[in-house]
PDB file of N, CA and C in Angstrom:
ATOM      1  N   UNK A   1     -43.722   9.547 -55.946  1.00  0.00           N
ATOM      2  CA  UNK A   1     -43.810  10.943 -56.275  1.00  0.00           C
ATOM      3  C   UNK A   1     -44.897  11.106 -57.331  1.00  0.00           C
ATOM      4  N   UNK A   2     -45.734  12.238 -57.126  1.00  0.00           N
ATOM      5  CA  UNK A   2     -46.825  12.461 -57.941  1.00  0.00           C
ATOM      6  C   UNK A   2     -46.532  13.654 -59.072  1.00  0.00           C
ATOM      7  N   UNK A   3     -47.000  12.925 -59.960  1.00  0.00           N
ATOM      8  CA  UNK A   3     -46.535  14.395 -61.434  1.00  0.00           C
ATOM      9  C   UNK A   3     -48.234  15.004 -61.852  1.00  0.00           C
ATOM     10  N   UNK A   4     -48.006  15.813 -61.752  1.00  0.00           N
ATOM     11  CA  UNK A   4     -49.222  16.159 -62.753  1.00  0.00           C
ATOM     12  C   UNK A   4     -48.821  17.513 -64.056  1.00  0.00           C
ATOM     13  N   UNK A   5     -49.986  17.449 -64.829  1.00  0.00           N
ATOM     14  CA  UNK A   5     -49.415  18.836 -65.776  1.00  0.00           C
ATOM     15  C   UNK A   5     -50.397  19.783 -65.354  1.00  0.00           C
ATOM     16  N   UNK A   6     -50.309  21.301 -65.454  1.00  0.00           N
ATOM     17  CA  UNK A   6     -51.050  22.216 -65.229  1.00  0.00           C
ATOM     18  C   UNK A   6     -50.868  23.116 -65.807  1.00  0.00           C
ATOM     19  N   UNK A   7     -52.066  24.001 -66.421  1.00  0.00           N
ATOM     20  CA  UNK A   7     -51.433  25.151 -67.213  1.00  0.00           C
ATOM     21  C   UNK A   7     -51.668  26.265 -66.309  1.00  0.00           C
ATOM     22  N   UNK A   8     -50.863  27.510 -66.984  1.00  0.00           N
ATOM     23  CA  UNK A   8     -50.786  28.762 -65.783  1.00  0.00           C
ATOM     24  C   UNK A   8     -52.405  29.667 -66.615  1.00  0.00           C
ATOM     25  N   UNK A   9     -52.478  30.333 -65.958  1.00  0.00           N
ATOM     26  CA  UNK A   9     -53.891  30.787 -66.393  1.00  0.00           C
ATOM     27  C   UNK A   9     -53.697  32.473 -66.832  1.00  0.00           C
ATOM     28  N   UNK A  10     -53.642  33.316 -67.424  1.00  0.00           N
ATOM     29  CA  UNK A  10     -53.723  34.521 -68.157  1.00  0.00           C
ATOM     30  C   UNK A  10     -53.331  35.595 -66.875  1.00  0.00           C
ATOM     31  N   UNK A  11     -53.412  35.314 -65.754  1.00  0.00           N
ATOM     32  CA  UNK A  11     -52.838  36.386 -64.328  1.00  0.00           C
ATOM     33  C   UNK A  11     -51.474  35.415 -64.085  1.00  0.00           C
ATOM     34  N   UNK A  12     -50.929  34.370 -64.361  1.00  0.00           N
ATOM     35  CA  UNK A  12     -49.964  33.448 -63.348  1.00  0.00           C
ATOM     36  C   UNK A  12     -50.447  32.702 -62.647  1.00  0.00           C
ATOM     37  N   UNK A  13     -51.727  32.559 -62.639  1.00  0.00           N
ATOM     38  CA  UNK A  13     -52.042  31.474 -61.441  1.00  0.00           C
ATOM     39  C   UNK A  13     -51.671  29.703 -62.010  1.00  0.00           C
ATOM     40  N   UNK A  14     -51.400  29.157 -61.091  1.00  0.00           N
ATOM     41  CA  UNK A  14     -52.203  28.078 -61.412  1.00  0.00           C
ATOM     42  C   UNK A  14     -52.666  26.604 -60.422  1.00  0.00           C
ATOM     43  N   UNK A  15     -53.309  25.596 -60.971  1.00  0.00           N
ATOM     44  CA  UNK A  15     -54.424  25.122 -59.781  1.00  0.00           C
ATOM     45  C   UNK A  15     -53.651  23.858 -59.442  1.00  0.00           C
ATOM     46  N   UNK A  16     -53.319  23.277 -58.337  1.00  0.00           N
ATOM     47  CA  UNK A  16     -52.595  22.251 -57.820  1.00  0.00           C
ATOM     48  C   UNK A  16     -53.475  21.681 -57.782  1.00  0.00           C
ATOM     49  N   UNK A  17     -53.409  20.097 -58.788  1.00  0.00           N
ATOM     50  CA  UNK A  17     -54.558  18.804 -58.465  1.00  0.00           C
ATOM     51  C   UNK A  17     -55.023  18.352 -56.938  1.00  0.00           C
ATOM     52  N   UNK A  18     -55.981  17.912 -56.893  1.00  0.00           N
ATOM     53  CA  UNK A  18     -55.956  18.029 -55.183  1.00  0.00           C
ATOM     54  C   UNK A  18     -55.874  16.376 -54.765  1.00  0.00           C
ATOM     55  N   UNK A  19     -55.368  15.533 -55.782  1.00  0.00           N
ATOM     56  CA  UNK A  19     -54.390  14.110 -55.193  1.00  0.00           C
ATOM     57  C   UNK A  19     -52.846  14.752 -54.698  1.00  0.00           C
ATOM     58  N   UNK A  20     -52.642  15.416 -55.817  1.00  0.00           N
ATOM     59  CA  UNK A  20     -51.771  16.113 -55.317  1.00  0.00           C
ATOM     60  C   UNK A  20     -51.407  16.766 -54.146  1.00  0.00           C
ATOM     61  N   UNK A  21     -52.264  17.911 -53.877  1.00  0.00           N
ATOM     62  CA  UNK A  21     -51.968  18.671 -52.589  1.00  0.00           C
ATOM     63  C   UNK A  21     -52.536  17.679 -51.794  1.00  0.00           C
ATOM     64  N   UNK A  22     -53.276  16.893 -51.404  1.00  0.00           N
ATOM     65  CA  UNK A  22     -53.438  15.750 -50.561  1.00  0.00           C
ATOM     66  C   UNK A  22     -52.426  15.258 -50.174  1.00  0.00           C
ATOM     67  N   UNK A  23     -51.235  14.748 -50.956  1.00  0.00           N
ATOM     68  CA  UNK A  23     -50.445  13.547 -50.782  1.00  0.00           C
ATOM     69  C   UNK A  23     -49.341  14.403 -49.894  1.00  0.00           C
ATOM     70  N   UNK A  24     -49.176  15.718 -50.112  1.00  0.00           N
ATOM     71  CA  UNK A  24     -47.936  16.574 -49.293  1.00  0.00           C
ATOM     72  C   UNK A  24     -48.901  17.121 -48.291  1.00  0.00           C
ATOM     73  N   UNK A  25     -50.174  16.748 -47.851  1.00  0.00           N
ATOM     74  CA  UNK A  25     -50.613  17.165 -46.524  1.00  0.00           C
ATOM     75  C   UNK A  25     -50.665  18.951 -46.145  1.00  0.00           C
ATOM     76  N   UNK A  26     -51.249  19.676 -47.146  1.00  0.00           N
ATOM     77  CA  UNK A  26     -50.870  20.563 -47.279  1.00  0.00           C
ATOM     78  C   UNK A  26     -52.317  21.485 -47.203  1.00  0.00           C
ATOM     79  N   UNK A  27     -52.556  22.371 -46.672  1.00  0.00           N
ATOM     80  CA  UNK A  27     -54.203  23.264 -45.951  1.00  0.00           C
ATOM     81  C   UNK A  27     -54.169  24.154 -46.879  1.00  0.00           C
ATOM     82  N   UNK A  28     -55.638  23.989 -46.842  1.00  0.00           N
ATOM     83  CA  UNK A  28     -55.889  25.264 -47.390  1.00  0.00           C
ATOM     84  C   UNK A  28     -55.902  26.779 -46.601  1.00  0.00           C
ATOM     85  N   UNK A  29     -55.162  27.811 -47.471  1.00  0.00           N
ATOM     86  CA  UNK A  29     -54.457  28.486 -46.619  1.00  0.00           C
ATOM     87  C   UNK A  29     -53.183  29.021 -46.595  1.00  0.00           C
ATOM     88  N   UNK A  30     -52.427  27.669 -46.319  1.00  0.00           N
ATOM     89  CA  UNK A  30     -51.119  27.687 -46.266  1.00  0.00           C
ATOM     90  C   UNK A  30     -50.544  28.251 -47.175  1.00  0.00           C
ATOM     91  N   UNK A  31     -49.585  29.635 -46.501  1.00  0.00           N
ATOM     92  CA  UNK A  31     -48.649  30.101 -47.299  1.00  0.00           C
ATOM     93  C   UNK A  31     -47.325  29.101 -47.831  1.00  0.00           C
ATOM     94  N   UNK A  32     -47.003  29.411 -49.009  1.00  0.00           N
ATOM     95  CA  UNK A  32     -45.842  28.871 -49.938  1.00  0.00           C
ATOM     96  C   UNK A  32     -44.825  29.723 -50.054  1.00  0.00           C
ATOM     97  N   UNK A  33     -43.251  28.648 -49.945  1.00  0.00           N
ATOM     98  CA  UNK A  33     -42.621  29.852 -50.613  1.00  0.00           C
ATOM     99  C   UNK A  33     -42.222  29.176 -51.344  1.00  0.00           C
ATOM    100  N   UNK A  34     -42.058  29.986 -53.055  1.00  0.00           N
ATOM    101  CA  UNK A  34     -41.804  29.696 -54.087  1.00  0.00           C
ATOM    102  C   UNK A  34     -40.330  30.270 -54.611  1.00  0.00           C
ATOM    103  N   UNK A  35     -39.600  29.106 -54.940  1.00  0.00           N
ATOM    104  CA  UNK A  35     -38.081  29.594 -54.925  1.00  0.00           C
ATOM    105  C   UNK A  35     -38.602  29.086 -56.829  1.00  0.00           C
ATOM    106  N   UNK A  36     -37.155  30.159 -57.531  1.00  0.00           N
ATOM    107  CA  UNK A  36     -36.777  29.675 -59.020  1.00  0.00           C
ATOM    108  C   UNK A  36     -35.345  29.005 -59.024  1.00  0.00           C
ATOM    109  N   UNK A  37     -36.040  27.569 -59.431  1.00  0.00           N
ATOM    110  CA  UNK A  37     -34.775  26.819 -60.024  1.00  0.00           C
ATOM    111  C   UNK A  37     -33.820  26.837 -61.240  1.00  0.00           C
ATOM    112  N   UNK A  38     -33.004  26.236 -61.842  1.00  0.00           N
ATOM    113  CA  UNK A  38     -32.453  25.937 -62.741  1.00  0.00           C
ATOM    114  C   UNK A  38     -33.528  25.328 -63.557  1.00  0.00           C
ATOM    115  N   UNK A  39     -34.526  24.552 -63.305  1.00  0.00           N
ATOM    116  CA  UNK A  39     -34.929  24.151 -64.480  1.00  0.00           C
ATOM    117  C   UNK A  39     -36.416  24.421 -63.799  1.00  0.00           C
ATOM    118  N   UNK A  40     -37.282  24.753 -63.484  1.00  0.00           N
ATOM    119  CA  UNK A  40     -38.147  25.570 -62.842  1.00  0.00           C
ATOM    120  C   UNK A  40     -38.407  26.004 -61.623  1.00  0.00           C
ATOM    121  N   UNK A  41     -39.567  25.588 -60.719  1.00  0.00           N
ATOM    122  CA  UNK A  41     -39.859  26.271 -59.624  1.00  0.00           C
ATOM    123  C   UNK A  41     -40.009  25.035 -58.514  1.00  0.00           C
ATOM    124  N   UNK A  42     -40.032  25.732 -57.254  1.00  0.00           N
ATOM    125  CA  UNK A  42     -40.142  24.315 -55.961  1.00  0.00           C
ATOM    126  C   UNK A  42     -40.704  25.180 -55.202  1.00  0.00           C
ATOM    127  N   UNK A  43     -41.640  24.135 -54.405  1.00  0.00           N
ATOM    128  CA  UNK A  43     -42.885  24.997 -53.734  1.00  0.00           C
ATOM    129  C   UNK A  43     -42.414  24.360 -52.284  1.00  0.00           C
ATOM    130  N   UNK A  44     -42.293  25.177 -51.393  1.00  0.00           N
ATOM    131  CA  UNK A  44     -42.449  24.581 -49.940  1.00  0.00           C
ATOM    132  C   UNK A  44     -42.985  25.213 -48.931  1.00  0.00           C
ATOM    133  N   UNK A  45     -44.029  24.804 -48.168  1.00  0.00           N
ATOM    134  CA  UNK A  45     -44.060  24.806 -47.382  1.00  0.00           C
ATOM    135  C   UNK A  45     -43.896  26.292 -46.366  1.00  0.00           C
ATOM    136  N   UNK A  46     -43.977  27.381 -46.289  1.00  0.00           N
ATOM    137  CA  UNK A  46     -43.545  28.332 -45.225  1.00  0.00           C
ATOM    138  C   UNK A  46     -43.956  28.095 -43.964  1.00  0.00           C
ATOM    139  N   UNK A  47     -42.488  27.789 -42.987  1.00  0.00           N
ATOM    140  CA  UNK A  47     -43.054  27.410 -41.866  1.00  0.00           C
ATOM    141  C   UNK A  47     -42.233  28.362 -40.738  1.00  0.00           C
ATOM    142  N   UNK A  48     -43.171  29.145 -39.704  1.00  0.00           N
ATOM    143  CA  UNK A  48     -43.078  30.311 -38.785  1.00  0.00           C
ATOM    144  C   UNK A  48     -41.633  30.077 -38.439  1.00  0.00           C
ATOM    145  N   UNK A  49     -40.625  31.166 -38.370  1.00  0.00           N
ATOM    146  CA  UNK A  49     -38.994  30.768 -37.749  1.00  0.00           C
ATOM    147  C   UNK A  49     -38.956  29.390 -38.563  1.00  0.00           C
ATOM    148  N   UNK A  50     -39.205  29.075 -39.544  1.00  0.00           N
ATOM    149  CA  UNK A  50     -38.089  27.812 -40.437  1.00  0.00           C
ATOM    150  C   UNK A  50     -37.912  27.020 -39.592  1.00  0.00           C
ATOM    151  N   UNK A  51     -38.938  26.663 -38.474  1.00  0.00           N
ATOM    152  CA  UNK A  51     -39.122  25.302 -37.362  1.00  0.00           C
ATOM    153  C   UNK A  51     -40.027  24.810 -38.202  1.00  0.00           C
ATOM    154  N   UNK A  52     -39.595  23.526 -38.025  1.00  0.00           N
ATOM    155  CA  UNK A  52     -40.490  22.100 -38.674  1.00  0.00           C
ATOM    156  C   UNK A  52     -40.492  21.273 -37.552  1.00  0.00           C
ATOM    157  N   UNK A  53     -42.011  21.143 -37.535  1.00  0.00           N
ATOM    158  CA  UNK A  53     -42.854  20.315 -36.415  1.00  0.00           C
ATOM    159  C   UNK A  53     -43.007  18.774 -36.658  1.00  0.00           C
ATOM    160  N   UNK A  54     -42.646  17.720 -36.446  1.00  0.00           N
ATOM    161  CA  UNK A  54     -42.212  16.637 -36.403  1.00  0.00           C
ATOM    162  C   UNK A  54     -43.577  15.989 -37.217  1.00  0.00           C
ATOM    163  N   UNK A  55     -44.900  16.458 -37.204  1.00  0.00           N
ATOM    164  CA  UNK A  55     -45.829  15.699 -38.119  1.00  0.00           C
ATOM    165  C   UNK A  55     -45.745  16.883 -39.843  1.00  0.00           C
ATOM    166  N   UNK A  56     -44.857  17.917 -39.510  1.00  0.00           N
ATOM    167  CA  UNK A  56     -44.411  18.347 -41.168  1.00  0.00           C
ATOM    168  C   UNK A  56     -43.788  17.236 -41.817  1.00  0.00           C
ATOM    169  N   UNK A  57     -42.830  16.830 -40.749  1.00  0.00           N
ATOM    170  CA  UNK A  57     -41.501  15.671 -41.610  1.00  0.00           C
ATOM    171  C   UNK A  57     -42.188  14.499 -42.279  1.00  0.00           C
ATOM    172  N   UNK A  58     -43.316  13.924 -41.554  1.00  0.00           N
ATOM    173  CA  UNK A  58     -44.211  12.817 -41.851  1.00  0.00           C
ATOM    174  C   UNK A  58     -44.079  12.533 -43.889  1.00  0.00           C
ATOM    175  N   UNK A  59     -43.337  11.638 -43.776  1.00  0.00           N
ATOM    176  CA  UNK A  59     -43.691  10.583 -45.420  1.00  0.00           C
ATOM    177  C   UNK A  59     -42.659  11.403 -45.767  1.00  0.00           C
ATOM    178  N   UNK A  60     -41.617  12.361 -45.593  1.00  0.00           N
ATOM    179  CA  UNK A  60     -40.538  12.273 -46.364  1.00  0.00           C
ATOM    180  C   UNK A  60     -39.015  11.590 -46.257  1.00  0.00           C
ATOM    181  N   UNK A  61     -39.533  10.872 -45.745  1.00  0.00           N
ATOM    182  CA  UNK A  61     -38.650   9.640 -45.696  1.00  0.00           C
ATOM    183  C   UNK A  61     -39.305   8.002 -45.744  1.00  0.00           C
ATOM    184  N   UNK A  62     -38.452   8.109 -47.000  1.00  0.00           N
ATOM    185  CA  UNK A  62     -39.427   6.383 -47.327  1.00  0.00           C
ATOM    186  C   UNK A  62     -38.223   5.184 -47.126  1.00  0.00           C
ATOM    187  N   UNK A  63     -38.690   4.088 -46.891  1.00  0.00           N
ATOM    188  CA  UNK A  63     -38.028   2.687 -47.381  1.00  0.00           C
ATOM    189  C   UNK A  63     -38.651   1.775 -47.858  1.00  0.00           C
ATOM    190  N   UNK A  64     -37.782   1.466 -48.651  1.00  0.00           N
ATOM    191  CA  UNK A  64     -38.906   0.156 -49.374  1.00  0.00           C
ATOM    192  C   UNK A  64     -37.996  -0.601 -49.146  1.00  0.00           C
ATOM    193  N   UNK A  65     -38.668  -2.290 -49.119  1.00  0.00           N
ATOM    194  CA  UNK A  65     -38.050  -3.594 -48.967  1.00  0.00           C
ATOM    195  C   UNK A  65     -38.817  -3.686 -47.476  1.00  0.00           C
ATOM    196  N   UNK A  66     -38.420  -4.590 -46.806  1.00  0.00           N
ATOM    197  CA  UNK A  66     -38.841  -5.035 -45.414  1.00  0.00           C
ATOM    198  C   UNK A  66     -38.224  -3.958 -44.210  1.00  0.00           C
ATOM    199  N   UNK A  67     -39.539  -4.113 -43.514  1.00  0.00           N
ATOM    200  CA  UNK A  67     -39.447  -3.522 -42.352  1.00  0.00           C
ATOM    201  C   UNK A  67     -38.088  -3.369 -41.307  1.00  0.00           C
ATOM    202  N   UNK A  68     -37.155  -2.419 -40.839  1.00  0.00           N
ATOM    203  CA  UNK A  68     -36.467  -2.342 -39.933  1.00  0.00           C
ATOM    204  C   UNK A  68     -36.849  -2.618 -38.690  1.00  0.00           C
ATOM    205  N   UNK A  69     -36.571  -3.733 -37.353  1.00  0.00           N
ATOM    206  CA  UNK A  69     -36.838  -3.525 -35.963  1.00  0.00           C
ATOM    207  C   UNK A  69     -36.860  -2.626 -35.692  1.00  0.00           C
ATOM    208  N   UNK A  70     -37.447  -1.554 -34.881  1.00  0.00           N
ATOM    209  CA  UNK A  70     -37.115  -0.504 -34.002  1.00  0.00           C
ATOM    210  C   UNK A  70     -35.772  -0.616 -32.770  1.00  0.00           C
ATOM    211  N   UNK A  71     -35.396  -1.900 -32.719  1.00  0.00           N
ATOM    212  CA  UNK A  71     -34.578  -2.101 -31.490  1.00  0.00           C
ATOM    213  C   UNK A  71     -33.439  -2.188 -32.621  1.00  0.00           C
ATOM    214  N   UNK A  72     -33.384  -2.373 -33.967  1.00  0.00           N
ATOM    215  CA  UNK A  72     -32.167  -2.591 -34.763  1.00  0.00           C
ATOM    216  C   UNK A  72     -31.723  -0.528 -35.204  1.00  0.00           C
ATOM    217  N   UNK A  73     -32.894   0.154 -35.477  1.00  0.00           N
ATOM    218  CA  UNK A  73     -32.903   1.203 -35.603  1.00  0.00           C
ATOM    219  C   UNK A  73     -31.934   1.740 -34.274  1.00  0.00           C
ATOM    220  N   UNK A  74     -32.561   2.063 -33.365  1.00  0.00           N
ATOM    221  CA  UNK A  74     -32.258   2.218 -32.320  1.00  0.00           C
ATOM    222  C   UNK A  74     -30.868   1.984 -31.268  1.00  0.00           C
ATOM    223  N   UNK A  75     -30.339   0.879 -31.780  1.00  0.00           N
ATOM    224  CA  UNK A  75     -28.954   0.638 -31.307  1.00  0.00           C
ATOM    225  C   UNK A  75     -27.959   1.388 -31.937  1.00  0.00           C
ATOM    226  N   UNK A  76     -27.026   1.697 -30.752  1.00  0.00           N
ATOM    227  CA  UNK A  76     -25.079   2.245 -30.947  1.00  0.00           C
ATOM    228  C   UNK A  76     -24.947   1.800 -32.754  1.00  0.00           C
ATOM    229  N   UNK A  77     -24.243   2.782 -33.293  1.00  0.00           N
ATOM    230  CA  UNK A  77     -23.209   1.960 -34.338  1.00  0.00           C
ATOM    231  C   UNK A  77     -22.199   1.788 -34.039  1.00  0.00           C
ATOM    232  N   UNK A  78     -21.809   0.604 -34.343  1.00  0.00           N
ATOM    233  CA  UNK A  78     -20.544   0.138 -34.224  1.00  0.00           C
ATOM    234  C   UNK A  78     -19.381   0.129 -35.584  1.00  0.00           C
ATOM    235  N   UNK A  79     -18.991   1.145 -35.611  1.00  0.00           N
ATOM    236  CA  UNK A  79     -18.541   0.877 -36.862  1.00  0.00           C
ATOM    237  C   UNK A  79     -17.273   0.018 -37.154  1.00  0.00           C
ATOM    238  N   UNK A  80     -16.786  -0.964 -36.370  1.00  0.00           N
ATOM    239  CA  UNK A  80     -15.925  -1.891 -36.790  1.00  0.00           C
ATOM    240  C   UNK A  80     -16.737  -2.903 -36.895  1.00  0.00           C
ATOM    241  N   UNK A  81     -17.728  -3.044 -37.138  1.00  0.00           N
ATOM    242  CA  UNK A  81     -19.441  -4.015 -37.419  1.00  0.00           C
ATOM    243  C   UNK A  81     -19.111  -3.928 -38.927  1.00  0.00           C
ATOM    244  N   UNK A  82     -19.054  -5.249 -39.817  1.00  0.00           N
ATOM    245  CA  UNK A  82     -18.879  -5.713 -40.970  1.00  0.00           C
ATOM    246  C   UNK A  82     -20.079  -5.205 -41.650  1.00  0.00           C
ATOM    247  N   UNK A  83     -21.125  -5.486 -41.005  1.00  0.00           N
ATOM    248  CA  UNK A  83     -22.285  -4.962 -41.830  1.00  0.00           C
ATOM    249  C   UNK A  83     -22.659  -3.789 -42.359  1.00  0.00           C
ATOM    250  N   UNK A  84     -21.339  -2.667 -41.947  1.00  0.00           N
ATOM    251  CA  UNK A  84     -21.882  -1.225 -42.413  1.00  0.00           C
ATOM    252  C   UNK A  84     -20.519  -1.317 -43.092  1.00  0.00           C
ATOM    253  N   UNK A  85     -19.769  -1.960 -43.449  1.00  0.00           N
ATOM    254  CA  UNK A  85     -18.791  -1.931 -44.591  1.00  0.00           C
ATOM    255  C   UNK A  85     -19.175  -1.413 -45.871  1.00  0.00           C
ATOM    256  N   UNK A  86     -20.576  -1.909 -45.847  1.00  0.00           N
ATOM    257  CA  UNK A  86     -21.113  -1.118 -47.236  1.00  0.00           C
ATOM    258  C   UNK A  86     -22.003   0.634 -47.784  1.00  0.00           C
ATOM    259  N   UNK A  87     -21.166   0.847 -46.754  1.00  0.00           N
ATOM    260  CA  UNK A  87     -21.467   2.510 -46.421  1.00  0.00           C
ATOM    261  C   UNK A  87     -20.440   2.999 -46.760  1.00  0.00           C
ATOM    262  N   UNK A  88     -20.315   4.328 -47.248  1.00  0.00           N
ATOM    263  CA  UNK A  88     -19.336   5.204 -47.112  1.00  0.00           C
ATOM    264  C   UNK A  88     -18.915   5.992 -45.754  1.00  0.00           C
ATOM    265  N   UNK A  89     -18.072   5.664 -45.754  1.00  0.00           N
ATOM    266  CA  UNK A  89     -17.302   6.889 -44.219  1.00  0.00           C
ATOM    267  C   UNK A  89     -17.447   8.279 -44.483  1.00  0.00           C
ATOM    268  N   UNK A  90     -17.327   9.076 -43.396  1.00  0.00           N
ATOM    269  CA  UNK A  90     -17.993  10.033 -43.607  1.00  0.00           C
ATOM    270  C   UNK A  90     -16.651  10.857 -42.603  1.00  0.00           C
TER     271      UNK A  90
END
């Protein structure tokens, strides 16, 4: 996750570093919608009917450590399989 600081400029504006807007894949252009948080603001994305197009989802989901098979991904769970003992039930 990328931090940067920015100050707001004398109208409200202010300028998103462009490692930044790089790294969330994000056009110039593109409308935002800007919600107020509890402890400030979150910028996302406005996307036509609130459909998200499968290269939006791209990099928000990470893993680190070693690679998963795709054929291990991909298989049934079994959940009387010891190995997901360390999950919570749901």
């Amino acid at each position: 996750m990328l931090a940067a600081t920015v100050t707001v400029s004398p109208n409200g504006q202010i300028e998103i570093p462009k490692d930044v807007f790089d790294s969330l894949h994000w056009r110039d252009g593109m409308e935002l919608t800007l919600t107020a948080t509890g402890s400030g603001v979150m910028l996302v994305p406005k996307m036509a009917g609130n459909k998200l197009s499968a290269s939006a989802l791209r990099g928000c989901l990470q893993h680190t450590g070693t690679p998963i098979p795709t054929e291990r991904l991909c298989r049934p769970v079994e959940y009387g399989d010891d190995s997901l003992s360390s999950f919570p039930r749901v």
